[in-house]
Protein backbone atom coordinates (compact mmCIF):
# COMPACT_ATOMS: atom_id res chain seq x y z
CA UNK A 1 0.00 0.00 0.00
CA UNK A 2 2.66 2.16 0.57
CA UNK A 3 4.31 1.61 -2.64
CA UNK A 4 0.88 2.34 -4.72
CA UNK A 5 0.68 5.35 -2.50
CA UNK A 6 3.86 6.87 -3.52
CA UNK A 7 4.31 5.64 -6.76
CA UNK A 8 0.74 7.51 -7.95
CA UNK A 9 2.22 10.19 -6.46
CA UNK A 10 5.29 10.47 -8.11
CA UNK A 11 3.61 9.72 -11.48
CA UNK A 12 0.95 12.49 -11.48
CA UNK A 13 1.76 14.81 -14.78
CA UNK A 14 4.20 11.89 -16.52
CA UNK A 15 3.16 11.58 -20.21
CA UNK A 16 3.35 7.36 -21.75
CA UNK A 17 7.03 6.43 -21.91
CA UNK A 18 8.26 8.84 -19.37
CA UNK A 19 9.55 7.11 -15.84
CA UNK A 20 10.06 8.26 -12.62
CA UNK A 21 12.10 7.40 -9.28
CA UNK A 22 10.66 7.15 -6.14
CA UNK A 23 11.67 5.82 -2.58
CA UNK A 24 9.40 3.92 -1.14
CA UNK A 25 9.21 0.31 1.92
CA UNK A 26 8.32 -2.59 0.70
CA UNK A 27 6.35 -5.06 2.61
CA UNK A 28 7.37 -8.27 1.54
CA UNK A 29 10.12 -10.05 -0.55
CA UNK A 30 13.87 -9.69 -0.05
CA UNK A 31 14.13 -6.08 0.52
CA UNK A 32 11.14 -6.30 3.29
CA UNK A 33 10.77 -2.55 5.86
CA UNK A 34 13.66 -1.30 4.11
CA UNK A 35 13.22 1.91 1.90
CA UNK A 36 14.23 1.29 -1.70
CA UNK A 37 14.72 3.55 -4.70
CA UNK A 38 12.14 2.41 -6.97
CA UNK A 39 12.26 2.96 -11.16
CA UNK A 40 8.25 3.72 -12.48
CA UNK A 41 7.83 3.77 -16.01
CA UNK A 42 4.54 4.88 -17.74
CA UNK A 43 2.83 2.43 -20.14
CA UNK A 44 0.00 4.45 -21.34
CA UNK A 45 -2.02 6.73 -19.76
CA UNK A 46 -5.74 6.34 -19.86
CA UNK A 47 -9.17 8.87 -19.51
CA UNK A 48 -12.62 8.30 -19.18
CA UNK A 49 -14.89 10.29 -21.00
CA UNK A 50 -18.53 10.33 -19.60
CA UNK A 51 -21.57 11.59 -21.48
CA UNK A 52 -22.94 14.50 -20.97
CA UNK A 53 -25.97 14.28 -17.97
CA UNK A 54 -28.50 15.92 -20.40
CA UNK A 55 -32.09 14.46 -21.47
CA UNK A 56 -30.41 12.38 -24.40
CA UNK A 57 -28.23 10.52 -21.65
CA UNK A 58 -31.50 9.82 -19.32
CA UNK A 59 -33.52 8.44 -21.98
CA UNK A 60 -30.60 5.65 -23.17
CA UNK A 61 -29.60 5.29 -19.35
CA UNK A 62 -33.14 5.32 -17.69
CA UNK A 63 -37.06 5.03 -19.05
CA UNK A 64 -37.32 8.85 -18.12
CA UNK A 65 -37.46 11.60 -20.87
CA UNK A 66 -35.71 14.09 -18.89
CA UNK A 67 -32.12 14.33 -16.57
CA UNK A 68 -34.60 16.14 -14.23
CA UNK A 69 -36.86 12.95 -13.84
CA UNK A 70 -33.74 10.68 -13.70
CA UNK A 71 -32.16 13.06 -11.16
CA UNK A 72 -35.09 13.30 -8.82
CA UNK A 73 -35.20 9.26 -8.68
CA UNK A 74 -32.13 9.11 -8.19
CA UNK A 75 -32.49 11.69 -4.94
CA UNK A 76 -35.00 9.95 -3.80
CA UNK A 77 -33.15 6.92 -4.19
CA UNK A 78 -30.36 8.00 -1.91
CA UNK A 79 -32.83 9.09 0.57
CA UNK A 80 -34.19 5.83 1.50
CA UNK A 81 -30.74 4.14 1.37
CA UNK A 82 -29.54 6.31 3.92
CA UNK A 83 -32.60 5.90 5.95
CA UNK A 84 -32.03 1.87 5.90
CA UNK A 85 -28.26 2.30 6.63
CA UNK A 86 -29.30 4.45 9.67
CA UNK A 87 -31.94 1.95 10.39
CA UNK A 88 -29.07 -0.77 10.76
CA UNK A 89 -26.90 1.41 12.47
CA UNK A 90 -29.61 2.03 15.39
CA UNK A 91 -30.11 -1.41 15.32
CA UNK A 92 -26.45 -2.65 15.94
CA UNK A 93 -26.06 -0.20 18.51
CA UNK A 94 -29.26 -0.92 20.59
CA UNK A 95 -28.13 -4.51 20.25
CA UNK A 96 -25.02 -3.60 21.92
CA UNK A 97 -26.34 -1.64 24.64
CA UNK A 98 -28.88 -4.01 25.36
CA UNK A 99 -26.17 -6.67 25.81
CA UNK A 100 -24.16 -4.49 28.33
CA UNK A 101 -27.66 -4.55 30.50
CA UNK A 102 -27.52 -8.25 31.16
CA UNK A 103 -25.65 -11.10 31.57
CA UNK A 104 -26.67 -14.36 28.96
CA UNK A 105 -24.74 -17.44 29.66
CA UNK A 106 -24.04 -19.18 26.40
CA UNK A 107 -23.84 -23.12 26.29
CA UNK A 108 -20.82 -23.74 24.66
CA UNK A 109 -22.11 -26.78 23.04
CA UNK A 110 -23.75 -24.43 20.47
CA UNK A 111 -21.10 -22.01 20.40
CA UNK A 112 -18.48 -24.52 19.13
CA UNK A 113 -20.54 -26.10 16.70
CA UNK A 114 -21.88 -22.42 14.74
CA UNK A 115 -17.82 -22.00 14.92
CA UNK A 116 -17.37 -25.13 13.57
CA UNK A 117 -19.50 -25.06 10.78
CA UNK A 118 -19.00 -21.55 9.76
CA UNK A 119 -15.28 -22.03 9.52
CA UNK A 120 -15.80 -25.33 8.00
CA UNK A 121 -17.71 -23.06 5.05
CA UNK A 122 -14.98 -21.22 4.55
CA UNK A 123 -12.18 -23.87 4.54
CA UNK A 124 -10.48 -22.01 7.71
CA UNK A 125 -10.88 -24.63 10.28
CA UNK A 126 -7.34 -24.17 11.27
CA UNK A 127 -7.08 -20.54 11.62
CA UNK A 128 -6.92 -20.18 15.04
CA UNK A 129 -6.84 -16.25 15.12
CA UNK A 130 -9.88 -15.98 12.69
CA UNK A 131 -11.68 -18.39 14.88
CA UNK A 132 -11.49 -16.01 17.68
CA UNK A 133 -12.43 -13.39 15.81
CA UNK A 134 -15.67 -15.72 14.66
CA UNK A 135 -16.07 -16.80 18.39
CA UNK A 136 -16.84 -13.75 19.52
CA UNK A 137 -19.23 -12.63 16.88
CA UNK A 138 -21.30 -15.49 17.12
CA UNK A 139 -21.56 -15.46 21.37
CA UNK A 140 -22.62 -12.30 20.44
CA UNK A 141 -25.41 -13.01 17.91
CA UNK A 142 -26.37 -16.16 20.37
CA UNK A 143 -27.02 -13.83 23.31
CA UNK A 144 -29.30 -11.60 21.32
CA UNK A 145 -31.15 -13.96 20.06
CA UNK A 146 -31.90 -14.97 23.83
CA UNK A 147 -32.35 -11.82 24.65
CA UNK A 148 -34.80 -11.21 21.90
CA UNK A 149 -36.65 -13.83 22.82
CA UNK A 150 -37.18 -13.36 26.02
CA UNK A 151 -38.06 -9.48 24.68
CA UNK A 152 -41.16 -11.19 22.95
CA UNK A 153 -42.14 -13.55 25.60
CA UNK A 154 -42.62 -10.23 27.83
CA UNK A 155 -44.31 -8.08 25.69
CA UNK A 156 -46.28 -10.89 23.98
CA UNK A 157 -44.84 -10.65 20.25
CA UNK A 158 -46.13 -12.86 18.29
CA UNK A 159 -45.33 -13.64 13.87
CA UNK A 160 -48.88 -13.01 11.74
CA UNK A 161 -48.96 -15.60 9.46
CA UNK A 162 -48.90 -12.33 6.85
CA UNK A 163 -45.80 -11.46 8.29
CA UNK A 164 -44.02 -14.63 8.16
CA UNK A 165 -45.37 -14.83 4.40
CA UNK A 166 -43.54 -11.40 3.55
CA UNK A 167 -40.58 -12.77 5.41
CA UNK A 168 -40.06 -15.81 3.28
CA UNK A 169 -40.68 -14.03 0.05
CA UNK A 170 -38.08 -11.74 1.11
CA UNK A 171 -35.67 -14.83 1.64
CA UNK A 172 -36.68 -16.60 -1.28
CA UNK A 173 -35.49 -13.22 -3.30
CA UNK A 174 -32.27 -13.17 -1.60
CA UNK A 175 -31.45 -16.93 -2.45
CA UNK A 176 -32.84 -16.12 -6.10
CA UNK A 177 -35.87 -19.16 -5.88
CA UNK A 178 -39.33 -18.23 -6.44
CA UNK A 179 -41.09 -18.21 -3.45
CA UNK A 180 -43.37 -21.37 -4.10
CA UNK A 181 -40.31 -23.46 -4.28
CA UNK A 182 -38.63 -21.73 -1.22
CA UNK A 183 -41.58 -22.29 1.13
CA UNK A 184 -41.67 -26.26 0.27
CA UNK A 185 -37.52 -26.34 0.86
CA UNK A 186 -38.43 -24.64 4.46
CA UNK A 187 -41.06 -27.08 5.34
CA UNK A 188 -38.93 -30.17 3.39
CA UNK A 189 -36.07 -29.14 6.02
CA UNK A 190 -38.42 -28.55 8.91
CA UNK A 191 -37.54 -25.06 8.95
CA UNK A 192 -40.74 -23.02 9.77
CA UNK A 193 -39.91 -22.81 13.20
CA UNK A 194 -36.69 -21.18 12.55
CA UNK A 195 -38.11 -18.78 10.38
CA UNK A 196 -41.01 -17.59 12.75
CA UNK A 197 -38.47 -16.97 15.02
CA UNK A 198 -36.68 -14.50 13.08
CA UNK A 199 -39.52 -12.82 12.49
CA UNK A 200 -40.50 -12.63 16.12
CA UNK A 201 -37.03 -11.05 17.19
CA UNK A 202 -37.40 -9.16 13.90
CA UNK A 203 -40.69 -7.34 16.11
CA UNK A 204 -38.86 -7.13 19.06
CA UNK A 205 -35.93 -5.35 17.87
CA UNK A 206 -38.38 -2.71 16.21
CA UNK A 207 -40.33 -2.53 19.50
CA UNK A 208 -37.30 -1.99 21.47
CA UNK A 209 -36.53 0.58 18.32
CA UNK A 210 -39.25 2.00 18.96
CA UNK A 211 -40.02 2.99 22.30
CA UNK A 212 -35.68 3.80 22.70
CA UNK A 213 -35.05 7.05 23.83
């Protein structure tokens, strides 16, 4: 990183052909933390040309007829991103706090194996400092789900069968199957259960969302 850093440093206003000398630490190889004079020369030099944001450009980018109509989507666009990144951002934080509030004892049983099986996806199962790092996220995610829970129990939250329709739909999108066939892979894996649990904690992190000062 260092070396890219430098290097487009000392290349800014070079022309193709032309070279420059830097001095810059490597990171790996023979020469590792030692600063080195490095040689840069210039290939070719490359510049994007966009179109012009005019009407013309929103009707072959867009099915509007003006820039003004494709710009006005596109604000409102932005809008509602933002408002679902702030959305998660209250929600990871509220998670959080709620967690300092209590203290969940976590079976260890099911700790290992979500480890297990999570690093076993990724072909890591002898990374010892990533399974740390996966340890700890996923005492984490245990312990809200408990918490959650016991969240809904109180305040009697319950998953409309509406609700748990939307919520599968929404999965089955994610997973790209059509819902029909998602639903029967749920019930084929005896699944349902699962599922109308995460749409119960879903309820209870919006009515703890909700009534959050």
């Amino acid at each position: 990183h260092d070396f890219i850093a430098d290097a487009s440093v000392r290349l800014i206003g070079l022309e193709a052909g032309a070279s420059g000398t830097l001095t810059t630490r490597l990171r790996a190889g023979e020469w590792v933390d030692k600063d080195v004079e490095v040689t840069v020369e210039v290939k070719s030099v490359r510049e994007r040309i966009l179109p012009e944001l005019n009407d013309e450009f929103a009707q072959m980018a867009s099915e509007f007829d003006t820039f003004a109509e494709l710009h006005a989507q596109i604000s409102e666009q932005t809008v509602e991103i933002k408002k679902i990144e702030q959305a998660l951002q209250a929600r990871n934080k509220i998670g959080d706090a709620l967690l300092e509030l209590v203290e969940i004892p976590i079976p260890e049983g099911i700790v290992k194996a979500e480890v297990d099986e999570h690093l076993q996806g990724e072909g890591r199962m002898e990374d010892d400092v990533h399974r740390a790092e996966v340890d700890v996220d996923v005492r984490k995610a245990i312990a809200q789900q408990f918490l959650l829970d016991e969240i809904a129990k109180a305040e009697y939250i319950q998953a409309s069968e509406t609700e748990l329709t939307e919520y599968l739909i929404r999965q089955a999108s994610r997973y790209g199957m059509a819902p029909d066939q998602f639903v029967q892979e749920v019930v084929r894996a005896g699944q349902v259960a699962s599922f109308v649990g995460e749409v119960v904690r879903g309820k209870a992190m919006a009515f703890v969302l909700e009534n959050a000062a």
